[in-house]
Each structure stands twice: as structure tokens, then as C-alpha cells.
Protein backbone atom coordinates (compact mmCIF):
# COMPACT_ATOMS: atom_id res chain seq x y z
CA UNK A 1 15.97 39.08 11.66
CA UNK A 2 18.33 36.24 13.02
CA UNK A 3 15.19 34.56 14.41
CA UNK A 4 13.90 34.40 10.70
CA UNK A 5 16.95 33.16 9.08
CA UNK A 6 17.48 30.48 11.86
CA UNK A 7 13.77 29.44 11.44
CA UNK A 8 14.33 29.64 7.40
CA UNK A 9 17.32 27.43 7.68
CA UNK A 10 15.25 25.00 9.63
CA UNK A 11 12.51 24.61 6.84
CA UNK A 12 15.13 24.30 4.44
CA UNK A 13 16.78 21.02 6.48
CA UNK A 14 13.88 19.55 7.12
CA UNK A 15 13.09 19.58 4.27
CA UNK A 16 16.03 18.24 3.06
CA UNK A 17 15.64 15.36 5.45
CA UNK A 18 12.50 14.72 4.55
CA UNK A 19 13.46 14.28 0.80
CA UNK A 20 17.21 12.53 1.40
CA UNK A 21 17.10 8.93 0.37
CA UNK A 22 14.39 9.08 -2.39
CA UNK A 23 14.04 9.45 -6.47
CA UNK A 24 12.71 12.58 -6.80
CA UNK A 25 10.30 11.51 -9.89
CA UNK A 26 9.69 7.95 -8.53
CA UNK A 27 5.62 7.47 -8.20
CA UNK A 28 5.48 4.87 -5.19
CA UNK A 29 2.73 2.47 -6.56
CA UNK A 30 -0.34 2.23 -4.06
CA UNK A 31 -1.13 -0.56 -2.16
CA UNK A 32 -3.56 -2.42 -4.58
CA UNK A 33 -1.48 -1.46 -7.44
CA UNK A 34 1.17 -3.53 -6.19
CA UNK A 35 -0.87 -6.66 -5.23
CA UNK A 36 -2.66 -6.68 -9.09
CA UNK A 37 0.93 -7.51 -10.22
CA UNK A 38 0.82 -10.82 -7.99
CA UNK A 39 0.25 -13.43 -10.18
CA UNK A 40 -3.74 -15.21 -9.28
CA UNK A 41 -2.36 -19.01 -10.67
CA UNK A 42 1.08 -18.95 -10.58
CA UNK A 43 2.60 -22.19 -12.26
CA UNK A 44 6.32 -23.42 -13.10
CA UNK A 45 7.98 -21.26 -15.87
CA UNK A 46 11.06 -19.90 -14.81
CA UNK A 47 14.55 -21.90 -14.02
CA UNK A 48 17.47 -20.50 -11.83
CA UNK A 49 21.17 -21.73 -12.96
CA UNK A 50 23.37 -21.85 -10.90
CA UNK A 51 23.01 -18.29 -8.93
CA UNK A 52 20.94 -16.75 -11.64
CA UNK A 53 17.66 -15.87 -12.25
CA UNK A 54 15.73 -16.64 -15.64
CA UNK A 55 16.62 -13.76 -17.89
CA UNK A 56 13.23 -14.07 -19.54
CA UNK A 57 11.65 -14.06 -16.10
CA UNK A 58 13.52 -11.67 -14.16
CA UNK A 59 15.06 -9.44 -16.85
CA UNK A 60 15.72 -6.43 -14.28
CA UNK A 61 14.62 -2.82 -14.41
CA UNK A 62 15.85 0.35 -12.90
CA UNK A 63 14.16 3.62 -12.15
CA UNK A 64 17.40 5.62 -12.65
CA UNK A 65 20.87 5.66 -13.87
CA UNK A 66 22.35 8.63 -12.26
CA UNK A 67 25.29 8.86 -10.19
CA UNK A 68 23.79 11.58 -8.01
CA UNK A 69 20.78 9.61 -6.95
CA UNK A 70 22.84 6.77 -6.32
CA UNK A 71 25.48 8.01 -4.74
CA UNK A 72 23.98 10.87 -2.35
CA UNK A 73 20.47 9.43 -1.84
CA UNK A 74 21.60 6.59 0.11
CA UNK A 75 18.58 5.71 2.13
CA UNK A 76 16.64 2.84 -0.15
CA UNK A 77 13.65 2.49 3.10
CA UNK A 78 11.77 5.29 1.31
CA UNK A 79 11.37 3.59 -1.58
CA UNK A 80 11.57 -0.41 -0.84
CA UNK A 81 7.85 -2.01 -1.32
CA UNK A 82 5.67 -3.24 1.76
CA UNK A 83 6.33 -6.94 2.76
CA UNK A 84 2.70 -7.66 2.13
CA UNK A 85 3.49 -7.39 -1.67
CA UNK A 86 6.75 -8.68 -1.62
CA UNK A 87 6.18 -11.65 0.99
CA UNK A 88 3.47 -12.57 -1.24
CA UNK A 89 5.29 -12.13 -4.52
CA UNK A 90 7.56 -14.29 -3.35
CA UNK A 91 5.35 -17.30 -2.12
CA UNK A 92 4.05 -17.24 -5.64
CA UNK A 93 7.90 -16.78 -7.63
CA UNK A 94 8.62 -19.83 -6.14
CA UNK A 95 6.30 -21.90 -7.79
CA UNK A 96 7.36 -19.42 -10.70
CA UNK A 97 10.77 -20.85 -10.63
CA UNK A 98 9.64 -24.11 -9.86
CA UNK A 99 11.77 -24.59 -6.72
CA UNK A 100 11.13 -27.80 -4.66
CA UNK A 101 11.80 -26.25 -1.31
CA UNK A 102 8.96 -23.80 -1.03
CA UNK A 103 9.41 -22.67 2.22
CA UNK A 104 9.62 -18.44 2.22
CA UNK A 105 11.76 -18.47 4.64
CA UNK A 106 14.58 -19.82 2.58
CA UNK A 107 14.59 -16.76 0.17
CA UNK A 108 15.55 -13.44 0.59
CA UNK A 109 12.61 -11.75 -2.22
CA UNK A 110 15.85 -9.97 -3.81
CA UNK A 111 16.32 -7.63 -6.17
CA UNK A 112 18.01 -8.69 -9.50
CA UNK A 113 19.36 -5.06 -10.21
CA UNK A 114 19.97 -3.83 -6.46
CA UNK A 115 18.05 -0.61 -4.76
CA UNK A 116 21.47 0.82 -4.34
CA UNK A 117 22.43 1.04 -7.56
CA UNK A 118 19.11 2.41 -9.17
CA UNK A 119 17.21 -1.09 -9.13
CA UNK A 120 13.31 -0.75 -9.60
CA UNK A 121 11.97 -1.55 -6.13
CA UNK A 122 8.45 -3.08 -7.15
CA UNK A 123 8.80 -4.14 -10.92
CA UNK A 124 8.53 -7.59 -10.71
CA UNK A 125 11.06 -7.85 -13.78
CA UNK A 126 13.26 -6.99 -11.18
CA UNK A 127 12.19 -9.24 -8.18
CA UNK A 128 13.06 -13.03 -7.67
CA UNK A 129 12.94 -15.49 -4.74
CA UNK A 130 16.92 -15.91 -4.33
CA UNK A 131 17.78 -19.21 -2.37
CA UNK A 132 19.46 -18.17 0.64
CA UNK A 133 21.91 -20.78 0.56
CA UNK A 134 24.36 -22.34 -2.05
CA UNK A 135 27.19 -20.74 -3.08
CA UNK A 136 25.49 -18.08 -4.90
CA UNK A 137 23.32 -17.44 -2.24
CA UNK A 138 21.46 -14.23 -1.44
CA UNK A 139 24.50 -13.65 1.33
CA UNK A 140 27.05 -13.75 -0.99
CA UNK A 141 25.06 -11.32 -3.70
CA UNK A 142 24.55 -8.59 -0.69
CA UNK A 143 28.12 -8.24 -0.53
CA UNK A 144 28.48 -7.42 -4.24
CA UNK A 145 25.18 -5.55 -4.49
CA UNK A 146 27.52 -3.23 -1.69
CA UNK A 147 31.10 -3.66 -4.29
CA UNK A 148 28.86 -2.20 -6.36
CA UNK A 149 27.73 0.72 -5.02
CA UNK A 150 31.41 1.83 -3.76
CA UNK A 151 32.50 1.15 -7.79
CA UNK A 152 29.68 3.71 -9.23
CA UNK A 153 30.12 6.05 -5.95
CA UNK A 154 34.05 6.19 -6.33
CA UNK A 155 33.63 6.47 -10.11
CA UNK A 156 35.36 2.53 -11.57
CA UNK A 157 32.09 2.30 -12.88
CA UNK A 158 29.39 3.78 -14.47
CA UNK A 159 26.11 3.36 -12.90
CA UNK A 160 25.21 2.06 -16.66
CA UNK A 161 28.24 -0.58 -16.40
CA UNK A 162 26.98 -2.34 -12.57
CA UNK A 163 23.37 -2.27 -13.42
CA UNK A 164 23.78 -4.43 -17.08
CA UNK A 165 26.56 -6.28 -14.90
CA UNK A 166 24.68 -7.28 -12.18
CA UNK A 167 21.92 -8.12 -14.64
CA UNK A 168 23.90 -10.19 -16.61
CA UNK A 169 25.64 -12.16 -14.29
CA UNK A 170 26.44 -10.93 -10.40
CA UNK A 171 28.93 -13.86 -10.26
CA UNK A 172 31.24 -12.05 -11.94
CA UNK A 173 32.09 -9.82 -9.30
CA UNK A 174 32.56 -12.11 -6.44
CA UNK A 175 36.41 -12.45 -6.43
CA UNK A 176 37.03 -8.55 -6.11
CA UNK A 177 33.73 -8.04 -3.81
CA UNK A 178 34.30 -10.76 -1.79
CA UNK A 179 38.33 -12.07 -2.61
CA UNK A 180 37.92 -15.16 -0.05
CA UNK A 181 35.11 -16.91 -1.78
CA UNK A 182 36.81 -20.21 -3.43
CA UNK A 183 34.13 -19.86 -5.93
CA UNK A 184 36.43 -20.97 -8.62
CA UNK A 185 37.03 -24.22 -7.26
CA UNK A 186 33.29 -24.79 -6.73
CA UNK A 187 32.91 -23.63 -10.45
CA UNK A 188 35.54 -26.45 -11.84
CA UNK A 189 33.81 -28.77 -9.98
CA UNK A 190 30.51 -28.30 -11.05
């Protein structure tokens, strides 16, 4: 009897395991799916200020707004595309955006609405080649992205409230996210 329970109890965590770090009712797209939503002639349409992706562009989308997937399913690997789609999404974003330096390797393919706060992994409403450099570089947005998730997970903010912030404008959360970025100063100055 003890045998079964213990082998019971080990179907139950593995499964468990198995299952931790994913939306239950997200449909992964399949391979070819995802490469049909690479654009065949990409040309210059988008424009970045100052941080920020094109709104009309890169809008953002999220596959869910609850606390419980956010907060408990922590693991985003299950769910993050293959780099085939998103190395290649990228290569043609950047002619998208219409950025002079087209070399990849100087942009992180980021999420506009992060993984760990419900972003859409694949949509590419929600995908944009972010500069790694500058002072709104990709570095500086990982460190809010993570602000973020603490607010939702500690209950400051909705999960609601950080996606249409992020969205909207990431910036705004630098100072508390990361309080020794003079990003003022480089705002005056600009």
C-alpha cells in the first residue's frame, strides 16, 4: 500500500515538473508557422525614439494576465520561440526599423511586453530588435522587465498595470528599477 502511494506521489510530481513554467492553454506555434510570420521583403517602416519601439509596429501582446501564471510559473524556456525564428526575425526588423547598424549582434530580439510578465513569446507585435547599447539599451530594460515581475508578484501592481506600462513606455520605471541610472540628466540633455 505504501509502495503505491509513494509511486502515486511520484506521478503526481513529475508531473508537476513537467508542467511548472508553462501557460497551460498556450498552443506553441510549429516550426513553419513561426517562419510564415517572417516578413519575405522586409523594407524601412518602423522608427525607434529614443528607447522605444514604434507603437504601430510593435504594439505588444500578451498571452495572459494572471497573477498565478506569472507569479508561480516562473520558468519562461518552455515557452520562448527557437532562435531560428527569432534570429531571423530579427535580421529582417532591422531593416523594419530602418537601423543603420545592421549587425544582429547588436540587438537583443526583445520582447516589448516581457515573458515574465505574460508577454506573447512569438507574436511579432510583441518582438523588436532592441539596440543593445544607448541608454535605453536592452541591459537597462532587463532590469525593469525583472522590477516588474517582483511589483505584480508582491502585489504593487496588477499584472494589467506592468504589461500597458511597459508597453507604453519602459522608461518610466528606470529610477525605482534601477535608482543609479542618471537617466534624467541624459533626458535634459537630449
Amino acid at each position: 500500500m505504501r509502495a503505491r502511494n509513494l509511486s502515486s506521489l511520484a506521478v503526481v510530481c513529475v508531473a508537476v515538473l513537467c508542467c511548472l513554467g508553462t501557460k497551460r492553454d498556450y498552443a506553441k506555434p510549429t516550426t513553419e508557422e513561426l517562419m510564415a510570420r517572417i516578413p519575405a521583403n522586409p523594407t524601412p517602416h518602423c522608427k525607434s525614439d529614443q528607447g522605444l519601439p514604434d507603437a504601430t509596429c510593435t504594439p505588444g501582446s500578451v498571452i495572459t494576465k494572471s497573477k498565478d501564471d506569472i507569479c508561480n510559473n516562473v520558468s519562461t524556456s518552455s515557452i520562448r520561440p527557437i532562435s531560428e525564428y527569432t534570429d531571423k526575425l530579427k535580421v529582417a526588423q532591422i531593416v523594419e526599423y530602418g537601423w543603420h547598424d545592421n549587425d544582429p549582434s547588436d540587438y537583443e530580439e526583445d520582447h516589448l511586453i516581457s515573458l515574465e510578465i505574460g508577454g506573447n513569446p512569438d507574436d511579432t507585435a510583441n518582438l523588436w530588435p532592441e539596440p543593445h547599447s544607448g541608454v535605453y539599451g536592452s541591459l537597462v530594460k532587463d532590469k525593469v522587465e525583472n522590477w516588474l515581475h517582483k511589483q505584480i508578484c508582491d502585489g504593487s501592481m496588477t499584472p494589467e498595470e506592468a504589461q500597458q506600462g511597459i508597453a507604453s513606455d519602459w522608461r518610466q520605471y528606470i529610477e525605482k528599477a534601477v535608482p543609479q541610472t542618471p537617466h534624467k540628466r541624459v533626458m535634459e540633455v537630449q
